[in-house]
N, C-alpha and C. Protein backbone atom coordinates (compact mmCIF):
# COMPACT_ATOMS: atom_id res chain seq x y z
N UNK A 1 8.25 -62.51 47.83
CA UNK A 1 8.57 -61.10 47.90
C UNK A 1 9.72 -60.80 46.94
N UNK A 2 9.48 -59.89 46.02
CA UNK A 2 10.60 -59.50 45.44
C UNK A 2 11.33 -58.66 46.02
N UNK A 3 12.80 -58.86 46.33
CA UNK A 3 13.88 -58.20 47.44
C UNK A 3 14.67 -57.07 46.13
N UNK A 4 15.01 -57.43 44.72
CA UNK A 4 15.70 -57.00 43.82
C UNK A 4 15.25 -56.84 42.65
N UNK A 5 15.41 -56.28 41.49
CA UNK A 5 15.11 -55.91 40.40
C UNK A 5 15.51 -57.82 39.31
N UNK A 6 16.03 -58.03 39.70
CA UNK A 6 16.76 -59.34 39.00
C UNK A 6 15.51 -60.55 38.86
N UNK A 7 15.68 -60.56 40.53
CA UNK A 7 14.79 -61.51 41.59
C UNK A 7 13.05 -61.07 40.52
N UNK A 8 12.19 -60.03 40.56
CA UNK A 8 11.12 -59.76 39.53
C UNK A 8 11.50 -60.18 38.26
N UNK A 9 12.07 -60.64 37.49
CA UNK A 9 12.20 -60.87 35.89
C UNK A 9 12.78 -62.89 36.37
N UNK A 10 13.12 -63.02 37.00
CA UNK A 10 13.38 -64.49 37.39
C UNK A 10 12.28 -64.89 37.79
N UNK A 11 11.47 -64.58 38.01
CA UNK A 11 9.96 -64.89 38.38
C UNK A 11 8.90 -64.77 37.00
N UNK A 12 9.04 -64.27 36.87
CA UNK A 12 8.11 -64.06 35.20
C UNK A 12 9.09 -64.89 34.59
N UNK A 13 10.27 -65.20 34.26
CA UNK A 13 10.84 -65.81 33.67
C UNK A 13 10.45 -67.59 34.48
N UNK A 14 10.50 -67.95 35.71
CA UNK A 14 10.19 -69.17 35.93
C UNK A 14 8.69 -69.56 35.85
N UNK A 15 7.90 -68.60 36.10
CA UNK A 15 6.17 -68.87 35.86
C UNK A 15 6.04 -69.39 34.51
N UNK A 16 6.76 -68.57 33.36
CA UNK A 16 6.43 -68.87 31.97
C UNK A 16 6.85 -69.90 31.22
N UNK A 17 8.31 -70.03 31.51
CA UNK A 17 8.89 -71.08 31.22
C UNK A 17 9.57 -72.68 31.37
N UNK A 18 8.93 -72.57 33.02
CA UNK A 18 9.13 -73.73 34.06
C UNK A 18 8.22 -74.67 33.19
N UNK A 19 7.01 -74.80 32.87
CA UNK A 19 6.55 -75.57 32.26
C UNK A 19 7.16 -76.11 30.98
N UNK A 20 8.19 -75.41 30.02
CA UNK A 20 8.51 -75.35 28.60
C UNK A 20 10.15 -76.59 29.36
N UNK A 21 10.63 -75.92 30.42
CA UNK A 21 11.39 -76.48 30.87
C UNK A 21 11.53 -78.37 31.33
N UNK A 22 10.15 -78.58 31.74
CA UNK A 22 9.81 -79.38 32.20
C UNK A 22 8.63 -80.28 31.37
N UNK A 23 8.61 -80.00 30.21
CA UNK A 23 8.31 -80.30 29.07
C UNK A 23 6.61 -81.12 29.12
N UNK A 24 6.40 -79.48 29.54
CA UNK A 24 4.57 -79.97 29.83
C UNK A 24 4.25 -78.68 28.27
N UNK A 25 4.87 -77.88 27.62
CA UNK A 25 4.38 -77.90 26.52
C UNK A 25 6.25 -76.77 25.95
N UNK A 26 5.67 -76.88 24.56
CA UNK A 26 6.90 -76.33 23.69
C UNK A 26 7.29 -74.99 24.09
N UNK A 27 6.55 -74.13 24.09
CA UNK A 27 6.44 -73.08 24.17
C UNK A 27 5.87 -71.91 25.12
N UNK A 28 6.53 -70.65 25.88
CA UNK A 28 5.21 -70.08 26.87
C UNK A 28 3.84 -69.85 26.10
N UNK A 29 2.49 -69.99 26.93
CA UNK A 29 1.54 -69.62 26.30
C UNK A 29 0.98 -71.32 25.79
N UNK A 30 1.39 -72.22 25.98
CA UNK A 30 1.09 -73.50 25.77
C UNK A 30 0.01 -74.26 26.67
N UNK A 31 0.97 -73.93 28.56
CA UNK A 31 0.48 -74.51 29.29
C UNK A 31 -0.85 -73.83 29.66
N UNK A 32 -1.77 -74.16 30.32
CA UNK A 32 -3.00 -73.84 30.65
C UNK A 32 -2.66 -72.66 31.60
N UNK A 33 -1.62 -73.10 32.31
CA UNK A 33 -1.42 -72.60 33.84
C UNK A 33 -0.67 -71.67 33.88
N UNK A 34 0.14 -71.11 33.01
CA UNK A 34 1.13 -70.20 32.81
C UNK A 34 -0.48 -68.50 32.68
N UNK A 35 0.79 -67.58 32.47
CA UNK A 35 -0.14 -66.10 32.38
C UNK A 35 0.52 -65.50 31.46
N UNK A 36 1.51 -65.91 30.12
CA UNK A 36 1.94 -65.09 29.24
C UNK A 36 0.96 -64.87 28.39
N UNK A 37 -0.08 -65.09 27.64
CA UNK A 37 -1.24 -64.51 27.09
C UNK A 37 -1.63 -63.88 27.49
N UNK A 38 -2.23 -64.15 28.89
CA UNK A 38 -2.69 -62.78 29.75
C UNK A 38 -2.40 -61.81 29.81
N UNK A 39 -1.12 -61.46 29.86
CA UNK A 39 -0.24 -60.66 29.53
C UNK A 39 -0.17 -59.59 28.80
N UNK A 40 -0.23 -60.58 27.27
CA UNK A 40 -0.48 -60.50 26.17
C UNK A 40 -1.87 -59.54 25.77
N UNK A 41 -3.07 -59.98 25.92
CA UNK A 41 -4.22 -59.42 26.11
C UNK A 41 -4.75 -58.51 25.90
N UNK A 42 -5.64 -58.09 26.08
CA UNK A 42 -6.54 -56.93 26.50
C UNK A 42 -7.98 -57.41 27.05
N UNK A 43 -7.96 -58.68 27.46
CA UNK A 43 -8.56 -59.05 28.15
C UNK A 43 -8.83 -58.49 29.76
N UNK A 44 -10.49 -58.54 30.31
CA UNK A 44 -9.94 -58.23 31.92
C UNK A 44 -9.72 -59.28 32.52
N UNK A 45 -8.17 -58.48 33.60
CA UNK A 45 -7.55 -59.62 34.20
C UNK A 45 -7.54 -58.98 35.80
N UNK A 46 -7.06 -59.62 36.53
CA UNK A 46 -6.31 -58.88 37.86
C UNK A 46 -5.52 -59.12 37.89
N UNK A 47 -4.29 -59.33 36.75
CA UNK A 47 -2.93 -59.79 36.54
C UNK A 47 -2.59 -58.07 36.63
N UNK A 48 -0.93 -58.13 37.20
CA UNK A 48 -0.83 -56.23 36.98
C UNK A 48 -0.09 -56.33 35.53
N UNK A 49 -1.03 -56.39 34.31
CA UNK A 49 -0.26 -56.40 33.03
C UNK A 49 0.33 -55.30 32.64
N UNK A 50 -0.50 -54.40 32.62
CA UNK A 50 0.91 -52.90 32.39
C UNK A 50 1.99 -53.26 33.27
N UNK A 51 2.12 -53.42 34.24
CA UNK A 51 3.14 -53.37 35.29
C UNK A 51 4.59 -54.52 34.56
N UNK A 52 4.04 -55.36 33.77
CA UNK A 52 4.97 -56.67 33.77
C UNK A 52 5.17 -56.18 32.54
N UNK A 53 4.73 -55.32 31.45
CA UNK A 53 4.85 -54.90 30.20
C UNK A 53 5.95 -54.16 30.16
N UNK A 54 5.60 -52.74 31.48
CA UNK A 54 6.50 -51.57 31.39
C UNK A 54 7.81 -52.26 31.65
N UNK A 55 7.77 -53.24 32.70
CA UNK A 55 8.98 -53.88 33.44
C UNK A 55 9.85 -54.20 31.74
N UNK A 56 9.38 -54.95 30.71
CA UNK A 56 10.30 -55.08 29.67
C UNK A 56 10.47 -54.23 29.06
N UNK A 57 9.80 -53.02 28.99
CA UNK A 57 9.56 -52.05 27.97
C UNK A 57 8.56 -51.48 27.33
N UNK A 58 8.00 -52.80 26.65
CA UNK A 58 6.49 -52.66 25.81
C UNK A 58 6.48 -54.41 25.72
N UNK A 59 4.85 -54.66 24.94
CA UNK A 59 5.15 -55.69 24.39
C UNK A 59 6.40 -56.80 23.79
N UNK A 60 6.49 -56.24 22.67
CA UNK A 60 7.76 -56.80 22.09
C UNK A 60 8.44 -56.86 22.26
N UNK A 61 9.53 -56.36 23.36
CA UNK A 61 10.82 -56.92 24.47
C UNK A 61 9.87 -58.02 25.46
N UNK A 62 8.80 -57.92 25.85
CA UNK A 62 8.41 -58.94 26.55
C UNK A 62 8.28 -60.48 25.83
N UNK A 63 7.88 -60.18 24.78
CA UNK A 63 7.81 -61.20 23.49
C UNK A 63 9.31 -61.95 23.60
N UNK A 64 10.21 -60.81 23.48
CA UNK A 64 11.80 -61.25 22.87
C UNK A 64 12.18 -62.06 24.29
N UNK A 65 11.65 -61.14 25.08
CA UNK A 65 12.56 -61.81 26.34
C UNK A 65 11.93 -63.57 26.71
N UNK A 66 10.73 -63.79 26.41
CA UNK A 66 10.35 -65.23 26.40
C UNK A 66 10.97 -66.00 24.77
N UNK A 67 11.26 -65.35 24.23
CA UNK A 67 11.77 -66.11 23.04
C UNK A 67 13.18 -66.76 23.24
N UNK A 68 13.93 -66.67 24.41
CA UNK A 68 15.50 -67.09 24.94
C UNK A 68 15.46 -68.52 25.22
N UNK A 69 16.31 -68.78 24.62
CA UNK A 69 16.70 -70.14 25.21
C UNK A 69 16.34 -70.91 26.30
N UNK A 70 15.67 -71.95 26.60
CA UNK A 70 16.06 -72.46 27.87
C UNK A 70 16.98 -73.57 28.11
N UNK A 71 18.17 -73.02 28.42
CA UNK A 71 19.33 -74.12 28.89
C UNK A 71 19.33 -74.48 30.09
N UNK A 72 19.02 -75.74 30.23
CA UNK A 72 19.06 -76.58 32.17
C UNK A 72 20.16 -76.59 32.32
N UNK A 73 20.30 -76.01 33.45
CA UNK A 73 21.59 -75.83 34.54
C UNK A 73 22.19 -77.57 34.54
N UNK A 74 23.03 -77.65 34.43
CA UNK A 74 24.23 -78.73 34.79
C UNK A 74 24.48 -78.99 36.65
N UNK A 75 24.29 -79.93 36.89
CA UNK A 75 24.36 -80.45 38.19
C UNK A 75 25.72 -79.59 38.55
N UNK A 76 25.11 -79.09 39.94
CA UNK A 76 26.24 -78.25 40.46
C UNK A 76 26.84 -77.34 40.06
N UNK A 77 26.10 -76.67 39.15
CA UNK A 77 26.02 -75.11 38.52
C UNK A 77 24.86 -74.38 39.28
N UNK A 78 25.41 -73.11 39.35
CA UNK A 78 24.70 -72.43 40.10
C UNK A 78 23.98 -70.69 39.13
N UNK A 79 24.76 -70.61 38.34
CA UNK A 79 24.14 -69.47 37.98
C UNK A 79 24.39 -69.62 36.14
């Protein structure tokens, strides 16, 4: 359940990049299992893709916003 506005973009942010993190491929859009293409698309999906689009803006903030760094948290760091 998303409780916060934060909590929704930490979720698209761990679906996409948990794999890149965990070094099952380089990049979002790599792993099989991820949905950033989908996304991407104009494919039919039952993904709510407008919904995760508008949430960045348009496309291309959605683009930018998977293009960030992923830095692993340091043992006993929390945010």
């Amino acid at each position: 359940m998303v409780n916060h506005d934060a909590d929704f973009t930490s979720y698209i942010w761990y679906i996409h990049k948990n794999a890149v993190h965990h070094k099952l491929a380089r990049k979002p859009g790599e792993w099989r299992f991820d949905s950033y293409h989908s996304i991407l698309s104009e494919a039919p999906t039952m993904l709510l893709r407008e919904e995760v689009v508008a949430w960045f803006g348009n496309k291309n903030e959605y683009i930018k916003f998977h293009q960030q760094e992923i830095r692993p948290k340091k043992i006993g760091e929390f945010l």
